[in-house]
C-alpha atoms as a PDB file:
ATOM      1  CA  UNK A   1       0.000   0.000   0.000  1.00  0.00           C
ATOM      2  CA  UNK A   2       1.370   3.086  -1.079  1.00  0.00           C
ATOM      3  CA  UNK A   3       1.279   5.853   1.647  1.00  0.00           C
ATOM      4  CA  UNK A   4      -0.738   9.315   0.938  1.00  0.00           C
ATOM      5  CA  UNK A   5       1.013  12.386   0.451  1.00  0.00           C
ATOM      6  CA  UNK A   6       0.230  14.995   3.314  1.00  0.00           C
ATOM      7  CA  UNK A   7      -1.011  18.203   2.288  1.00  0.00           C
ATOM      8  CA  UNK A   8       0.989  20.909   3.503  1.00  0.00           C
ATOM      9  CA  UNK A   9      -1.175  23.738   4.880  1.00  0.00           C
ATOM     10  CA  UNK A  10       1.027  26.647   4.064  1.00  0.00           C
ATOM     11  CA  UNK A  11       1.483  25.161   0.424  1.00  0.00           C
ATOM     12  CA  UNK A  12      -1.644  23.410  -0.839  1.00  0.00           C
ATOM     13  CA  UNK A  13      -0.280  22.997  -4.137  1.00  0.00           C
ATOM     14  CA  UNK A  14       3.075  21.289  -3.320  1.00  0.00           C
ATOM     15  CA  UNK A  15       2.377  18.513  -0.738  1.00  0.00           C
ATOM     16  CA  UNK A  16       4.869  17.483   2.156  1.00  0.00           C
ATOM     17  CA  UNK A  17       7.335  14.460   0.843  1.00  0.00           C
ATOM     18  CA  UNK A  18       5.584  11.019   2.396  1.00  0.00           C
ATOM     19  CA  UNK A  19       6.474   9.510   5.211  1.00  0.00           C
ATOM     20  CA  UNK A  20       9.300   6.413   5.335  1.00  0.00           C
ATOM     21  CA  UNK A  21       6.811   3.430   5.494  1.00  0.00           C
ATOM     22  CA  UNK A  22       7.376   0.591   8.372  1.00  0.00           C
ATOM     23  CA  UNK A  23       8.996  -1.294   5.411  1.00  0.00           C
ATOM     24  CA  UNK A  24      11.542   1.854   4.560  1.00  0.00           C
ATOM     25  CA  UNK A  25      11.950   2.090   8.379  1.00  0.00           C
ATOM     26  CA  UNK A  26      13.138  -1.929   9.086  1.00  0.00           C
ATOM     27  CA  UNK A  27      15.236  -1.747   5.561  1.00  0.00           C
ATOM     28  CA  UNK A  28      17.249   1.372   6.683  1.00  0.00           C
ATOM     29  CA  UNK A  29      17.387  -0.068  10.252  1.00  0.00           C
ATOM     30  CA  UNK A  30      18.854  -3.792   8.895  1.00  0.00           C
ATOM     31  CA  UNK A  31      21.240  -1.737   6.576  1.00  0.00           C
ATOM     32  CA  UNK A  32      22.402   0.445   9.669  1.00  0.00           C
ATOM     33  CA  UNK A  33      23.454  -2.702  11.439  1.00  0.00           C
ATOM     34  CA  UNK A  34      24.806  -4.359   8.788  1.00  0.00           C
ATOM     35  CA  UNK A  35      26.796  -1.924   8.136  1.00  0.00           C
ATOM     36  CA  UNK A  36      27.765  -1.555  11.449  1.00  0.00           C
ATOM     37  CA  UNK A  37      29.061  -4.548  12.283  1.00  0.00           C
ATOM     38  CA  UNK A  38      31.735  -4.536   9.566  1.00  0.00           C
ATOM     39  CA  UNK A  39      32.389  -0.656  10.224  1.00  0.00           C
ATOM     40  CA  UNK A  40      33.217  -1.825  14.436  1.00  0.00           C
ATOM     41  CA  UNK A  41      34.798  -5.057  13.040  1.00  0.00           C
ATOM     42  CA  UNK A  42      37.430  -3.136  11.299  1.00  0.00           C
ATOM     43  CA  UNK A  43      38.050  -0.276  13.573  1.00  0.00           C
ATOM     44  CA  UNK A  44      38.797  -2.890  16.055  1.00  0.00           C
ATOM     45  CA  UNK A  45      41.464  -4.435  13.537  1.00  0.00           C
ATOM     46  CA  UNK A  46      42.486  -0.798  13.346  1.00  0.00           C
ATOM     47  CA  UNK A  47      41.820  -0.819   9.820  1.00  0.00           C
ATOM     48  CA  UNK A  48      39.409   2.622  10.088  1.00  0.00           C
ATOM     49  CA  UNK A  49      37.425   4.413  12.737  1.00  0.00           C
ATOM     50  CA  UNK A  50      33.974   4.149  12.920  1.00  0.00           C
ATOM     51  CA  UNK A  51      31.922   7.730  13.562  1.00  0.00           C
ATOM     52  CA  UNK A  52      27.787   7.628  13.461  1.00  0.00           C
ATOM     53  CA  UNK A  53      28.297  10.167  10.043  1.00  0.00           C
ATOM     54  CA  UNK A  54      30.477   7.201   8.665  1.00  0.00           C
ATOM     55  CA  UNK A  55      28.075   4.370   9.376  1.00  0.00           C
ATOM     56  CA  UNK A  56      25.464   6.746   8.049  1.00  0.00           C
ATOM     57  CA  UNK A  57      27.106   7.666   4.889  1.00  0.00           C
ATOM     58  CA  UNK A  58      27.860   4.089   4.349  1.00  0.00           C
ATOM     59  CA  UNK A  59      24.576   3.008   5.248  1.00  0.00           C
ATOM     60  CA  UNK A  60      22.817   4.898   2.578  1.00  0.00           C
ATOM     61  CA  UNK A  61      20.811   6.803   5.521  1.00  0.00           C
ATOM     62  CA  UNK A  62      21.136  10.586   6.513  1.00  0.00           C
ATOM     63  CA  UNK A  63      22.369  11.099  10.046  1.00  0.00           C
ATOM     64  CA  UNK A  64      19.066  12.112  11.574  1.00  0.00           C
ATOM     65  CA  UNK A  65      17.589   8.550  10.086  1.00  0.00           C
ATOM     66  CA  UNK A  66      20.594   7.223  12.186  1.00  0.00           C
ATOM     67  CA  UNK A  67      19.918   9.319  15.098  1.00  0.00           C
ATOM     68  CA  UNK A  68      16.336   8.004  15.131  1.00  0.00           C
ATOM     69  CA  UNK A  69      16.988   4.300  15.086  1.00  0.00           C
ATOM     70  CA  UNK A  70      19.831   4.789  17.503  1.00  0.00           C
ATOM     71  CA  UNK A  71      20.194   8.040  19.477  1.00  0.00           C
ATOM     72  CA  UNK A  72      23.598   7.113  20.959  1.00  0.00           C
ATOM     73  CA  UNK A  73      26.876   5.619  19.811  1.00  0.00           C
ATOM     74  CA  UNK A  74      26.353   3.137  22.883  1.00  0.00           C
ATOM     75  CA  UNK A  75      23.013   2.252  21.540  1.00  0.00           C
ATOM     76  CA  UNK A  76      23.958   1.491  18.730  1.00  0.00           C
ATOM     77  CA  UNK A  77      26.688  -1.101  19.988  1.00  0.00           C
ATOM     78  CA  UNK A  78      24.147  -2.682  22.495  1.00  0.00           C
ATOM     79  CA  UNK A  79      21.200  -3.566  19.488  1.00  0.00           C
ATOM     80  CA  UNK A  80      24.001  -4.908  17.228  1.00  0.00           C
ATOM     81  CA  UNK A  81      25.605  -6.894  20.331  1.00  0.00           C
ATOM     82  CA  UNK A  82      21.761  -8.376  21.122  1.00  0.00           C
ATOM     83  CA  UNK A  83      21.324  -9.068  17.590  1.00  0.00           C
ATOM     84  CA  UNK A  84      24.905 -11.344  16.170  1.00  0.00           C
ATOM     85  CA  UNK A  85      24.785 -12.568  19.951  1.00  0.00           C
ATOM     86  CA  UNK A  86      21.410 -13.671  18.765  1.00  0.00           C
ATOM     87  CA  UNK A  87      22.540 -15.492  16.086  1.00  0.00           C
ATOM     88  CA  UNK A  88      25.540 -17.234  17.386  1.00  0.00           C
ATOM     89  CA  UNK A  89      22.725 -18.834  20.376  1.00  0.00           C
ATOM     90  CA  UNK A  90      20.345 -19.676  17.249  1.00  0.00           C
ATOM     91  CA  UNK A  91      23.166 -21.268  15.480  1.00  0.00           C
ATOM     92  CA  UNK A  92      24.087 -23.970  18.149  1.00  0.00           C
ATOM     93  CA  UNK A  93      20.500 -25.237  18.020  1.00  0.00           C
ATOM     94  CA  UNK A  94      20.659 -25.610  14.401  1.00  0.00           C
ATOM     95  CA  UNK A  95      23.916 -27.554  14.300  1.00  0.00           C
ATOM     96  CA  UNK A  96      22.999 -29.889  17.513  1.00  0.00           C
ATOM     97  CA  UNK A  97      20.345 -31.338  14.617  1.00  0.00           C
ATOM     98  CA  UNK A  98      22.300 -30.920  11.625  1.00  0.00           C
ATOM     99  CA  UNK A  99      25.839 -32.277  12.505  1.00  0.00           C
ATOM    100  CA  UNK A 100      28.135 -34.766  14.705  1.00  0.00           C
ATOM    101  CA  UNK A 101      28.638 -33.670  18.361  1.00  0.00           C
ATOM    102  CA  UNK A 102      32.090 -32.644  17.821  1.00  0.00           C
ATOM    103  CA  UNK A 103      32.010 -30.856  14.841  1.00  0.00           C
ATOM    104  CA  UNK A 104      29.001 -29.292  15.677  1.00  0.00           C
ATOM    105  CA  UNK A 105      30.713 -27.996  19.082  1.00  0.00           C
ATOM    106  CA  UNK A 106      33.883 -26.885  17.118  1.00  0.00           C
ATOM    107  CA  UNK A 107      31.883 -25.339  14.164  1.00  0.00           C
ATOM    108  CA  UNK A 108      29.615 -23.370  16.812  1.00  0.00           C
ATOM    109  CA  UNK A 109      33.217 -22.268  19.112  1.00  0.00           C
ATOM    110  CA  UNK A 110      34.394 -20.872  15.134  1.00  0.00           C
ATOM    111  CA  UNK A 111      31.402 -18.745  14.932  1.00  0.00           C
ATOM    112  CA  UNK A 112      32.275 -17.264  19.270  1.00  0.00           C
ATOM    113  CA  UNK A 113      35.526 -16.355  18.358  1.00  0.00           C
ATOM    114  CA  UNK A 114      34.019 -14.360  14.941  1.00  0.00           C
ATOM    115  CA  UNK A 115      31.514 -12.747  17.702  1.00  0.00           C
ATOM    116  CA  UNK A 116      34.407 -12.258  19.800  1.00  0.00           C
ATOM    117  CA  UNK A 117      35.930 -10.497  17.254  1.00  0.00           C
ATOM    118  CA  UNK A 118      33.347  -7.889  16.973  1.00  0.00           C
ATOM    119  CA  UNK A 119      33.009  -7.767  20.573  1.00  0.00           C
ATOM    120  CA  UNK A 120      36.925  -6.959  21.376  1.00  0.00           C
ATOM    121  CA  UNK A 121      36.803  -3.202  21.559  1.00  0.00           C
ATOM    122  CA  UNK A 122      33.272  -2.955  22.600  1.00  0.00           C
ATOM    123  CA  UNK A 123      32.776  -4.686  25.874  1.00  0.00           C
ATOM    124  CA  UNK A 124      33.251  -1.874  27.580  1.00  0.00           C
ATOM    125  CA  UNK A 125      29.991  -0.349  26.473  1.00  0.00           C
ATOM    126  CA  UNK A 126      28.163  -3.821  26.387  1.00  0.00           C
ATOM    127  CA  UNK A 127      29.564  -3.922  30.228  1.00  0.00           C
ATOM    128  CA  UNK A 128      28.444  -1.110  31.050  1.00  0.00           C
ATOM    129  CA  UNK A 129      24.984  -1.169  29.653  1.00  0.00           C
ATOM    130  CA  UNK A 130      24.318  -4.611  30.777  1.00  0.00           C
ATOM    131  CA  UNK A 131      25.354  -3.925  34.483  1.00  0.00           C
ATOM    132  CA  UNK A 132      28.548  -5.760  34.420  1.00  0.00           C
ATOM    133  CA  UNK A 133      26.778  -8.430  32.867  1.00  0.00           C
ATOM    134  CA  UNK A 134      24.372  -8.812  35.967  1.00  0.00           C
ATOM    135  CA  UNK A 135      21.643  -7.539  33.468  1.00  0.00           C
ATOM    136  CA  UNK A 136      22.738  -9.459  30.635  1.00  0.00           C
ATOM    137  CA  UNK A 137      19.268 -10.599  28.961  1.00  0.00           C
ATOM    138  CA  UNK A 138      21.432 -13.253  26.748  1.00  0.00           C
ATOM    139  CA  UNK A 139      23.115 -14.761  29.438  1.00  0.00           C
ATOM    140  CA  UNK A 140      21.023 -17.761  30.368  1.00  0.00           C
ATOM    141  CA  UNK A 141      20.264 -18.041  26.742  1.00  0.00           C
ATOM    142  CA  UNK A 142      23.734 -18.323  25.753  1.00  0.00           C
ATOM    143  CA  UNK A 143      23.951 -20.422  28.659  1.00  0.00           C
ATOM    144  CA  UNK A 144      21.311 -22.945  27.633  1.00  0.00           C
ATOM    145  CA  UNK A 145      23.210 -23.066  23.480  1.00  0.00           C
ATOM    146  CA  UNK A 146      26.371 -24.432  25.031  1.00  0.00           C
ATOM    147  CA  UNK A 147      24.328 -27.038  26.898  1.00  0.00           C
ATOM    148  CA  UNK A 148      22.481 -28.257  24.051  1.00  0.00           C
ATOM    149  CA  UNK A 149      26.047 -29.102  21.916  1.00  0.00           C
ATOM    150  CA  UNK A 150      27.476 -31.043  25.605  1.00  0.00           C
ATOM    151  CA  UNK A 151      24.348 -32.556  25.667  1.00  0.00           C
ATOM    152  CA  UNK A 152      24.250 -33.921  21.966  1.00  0.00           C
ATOM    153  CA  UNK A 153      28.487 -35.025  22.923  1.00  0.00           C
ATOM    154  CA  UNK A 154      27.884 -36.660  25.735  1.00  0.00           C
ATOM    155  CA  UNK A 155      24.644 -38.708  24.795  1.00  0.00           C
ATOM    156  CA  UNK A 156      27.360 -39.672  21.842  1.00  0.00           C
ATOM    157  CA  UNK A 157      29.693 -40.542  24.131  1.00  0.00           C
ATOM    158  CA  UNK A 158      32.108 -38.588  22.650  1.00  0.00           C
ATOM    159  CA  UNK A 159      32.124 -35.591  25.699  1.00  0.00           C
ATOM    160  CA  UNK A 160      32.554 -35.692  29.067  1.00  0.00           C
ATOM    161  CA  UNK A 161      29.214 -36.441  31.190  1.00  0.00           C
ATOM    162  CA  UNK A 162      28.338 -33.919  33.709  1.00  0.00           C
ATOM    163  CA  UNK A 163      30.404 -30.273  32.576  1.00  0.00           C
ATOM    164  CA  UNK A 164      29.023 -27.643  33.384  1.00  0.00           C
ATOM    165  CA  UNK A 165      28.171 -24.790  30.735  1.00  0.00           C
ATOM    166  CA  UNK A 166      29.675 -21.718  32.736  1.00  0.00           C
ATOM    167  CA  UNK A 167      32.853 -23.694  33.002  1.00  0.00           C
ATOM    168  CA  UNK A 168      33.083 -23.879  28.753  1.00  0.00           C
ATOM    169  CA  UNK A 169      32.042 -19.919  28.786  1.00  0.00           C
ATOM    170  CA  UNK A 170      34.621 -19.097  31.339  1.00  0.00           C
ATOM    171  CA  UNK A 171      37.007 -21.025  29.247  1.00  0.00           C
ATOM    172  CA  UNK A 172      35.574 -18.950  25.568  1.00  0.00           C
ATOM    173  CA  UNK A 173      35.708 -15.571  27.566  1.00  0.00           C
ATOM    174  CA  UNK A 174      39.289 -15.757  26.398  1.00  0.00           C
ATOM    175  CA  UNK A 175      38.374 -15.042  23.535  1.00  0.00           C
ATOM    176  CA  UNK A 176      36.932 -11.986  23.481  1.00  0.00           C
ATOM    177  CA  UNK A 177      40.653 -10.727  24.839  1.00  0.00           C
ATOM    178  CA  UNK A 178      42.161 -11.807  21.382  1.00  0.00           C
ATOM    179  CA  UNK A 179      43.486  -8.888  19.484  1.00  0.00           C
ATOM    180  CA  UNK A 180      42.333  -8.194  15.842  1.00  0.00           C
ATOM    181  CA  UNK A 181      44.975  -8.158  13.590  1.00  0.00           C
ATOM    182  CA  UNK A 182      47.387 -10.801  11.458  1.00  0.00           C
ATOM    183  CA  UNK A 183      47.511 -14.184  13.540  1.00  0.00           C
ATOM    184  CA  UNK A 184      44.209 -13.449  15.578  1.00  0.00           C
ATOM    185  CA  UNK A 185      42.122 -15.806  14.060  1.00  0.00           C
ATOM    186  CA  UNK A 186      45.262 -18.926  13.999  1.00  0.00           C
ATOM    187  CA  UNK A 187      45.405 -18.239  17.650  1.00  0.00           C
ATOM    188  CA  UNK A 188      41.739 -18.609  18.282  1.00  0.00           C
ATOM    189  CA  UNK A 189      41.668 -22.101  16.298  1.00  0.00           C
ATOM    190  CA  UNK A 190      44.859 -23.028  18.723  1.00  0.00           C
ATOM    191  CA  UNK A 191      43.072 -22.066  22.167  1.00  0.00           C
ATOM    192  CA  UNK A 192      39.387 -23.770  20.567  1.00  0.00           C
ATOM    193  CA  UNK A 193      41.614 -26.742  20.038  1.00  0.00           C
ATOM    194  CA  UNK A 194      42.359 -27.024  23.302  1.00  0.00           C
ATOM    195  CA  UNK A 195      39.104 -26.066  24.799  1.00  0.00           C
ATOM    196  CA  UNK A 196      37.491 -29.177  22.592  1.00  0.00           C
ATOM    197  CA  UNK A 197      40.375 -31.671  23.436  1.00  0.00           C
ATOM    198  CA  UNK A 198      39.623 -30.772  27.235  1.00  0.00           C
ATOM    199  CA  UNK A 199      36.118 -31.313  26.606  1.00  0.00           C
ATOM    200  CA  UNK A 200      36.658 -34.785  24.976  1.00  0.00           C
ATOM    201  CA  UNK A 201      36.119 -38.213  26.292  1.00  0.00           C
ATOM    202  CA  UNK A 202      39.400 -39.616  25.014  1.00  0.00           C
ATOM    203  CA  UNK A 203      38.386 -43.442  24.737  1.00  0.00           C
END
């Protein structure tokens, strides 16, 4: 449905420019964070800096669009931490079903250490705005998609009975302390390598 144009009372004859429909308003939001995520992504690897014009102007959007969606810097971090957080619980679900216990636990640890990329620079806004993590909405979630993939191991036999899921997040929180930059991703496959060997039966 196309929306109406609204007259303008002080200029009958040349009606105000419609209003961004819901549709306009969720592609320009999507596009925001999209764009986003690659803009914090590389200012962490200290590839560029990342301003609210620049996401903007790379966005497609004018700042005040921006501003609207987002009125801070710091919200803007939060909604794009809630939403690839998001993702990365939804994915461990999907591969519990879809693959063998230990590659779907290793699979699911590759796609933490990509969040944890995105994260490293960050946390001290999502920190902050989450209370220390006290306040963390995703917490139990995130919680509850690292239980699923033990589960699935050790009902294969192929992980350790009984470990608990804090344990395995205390052990991933390192990666979140990874620099970007050349090497950063080889060492994150080293320390996953480690965490999954720890977490194996070894029959």
């Amino acid at each position: 449905m196309n929306p109406v144009n609204t007259v303008n009372p002080a200029d009958p004859v040349n009606p105000l420019p419609p209003r961004a429909t819901r549709t306009d308003a969720r592609t320009n939001r999507a596009r925001i964070l999209a764009v986003a995520g690659e803009a914090f992504a590389a200012s962490a690897s200290g590839a560029s800096t990342t301003s609210m014009t620049s996401i903007a102007k790379q966005a497609g959007v004018g700042v005040g669009t921006l501003y609207r969606h987002f009125p801070t810097r710091e919200a803007l971090i939060v909604e794009l931490y809630h939403q690839e957080i998001q993702k990365v619980i939804d994915l461990a679900h999907t591969l519990a079903v879809s693959r063998l216990p230990i590659e779907a636990l290793r699979l699911w640890f590759d796609e933490v250490a990509r969040y944890g990329q995105l994260k490293y620079g960050v946390a001290e806004v999502i920190h902050a705005a989450t209370n220390g993590g006290l306040d963390d909405e995703n917490y139990e979630p995130f919680l509850g998609a690292i239980a699923v993939l033990l589960d699935a191991g050790a009902t294969a036999g192929v992980l350790k009975p009984g470990i608990e899921p804090e344990d395995v997040l205390l052990q991933l929180s390192v990666l979140w302390r990874i620099p970007p930059g050349p090497g950063s991703r080889q060492r994150a496959a080293r320390i996953l390598d480690l965490v999954v060997d720890g977490l194996r039966t070894h029959r």
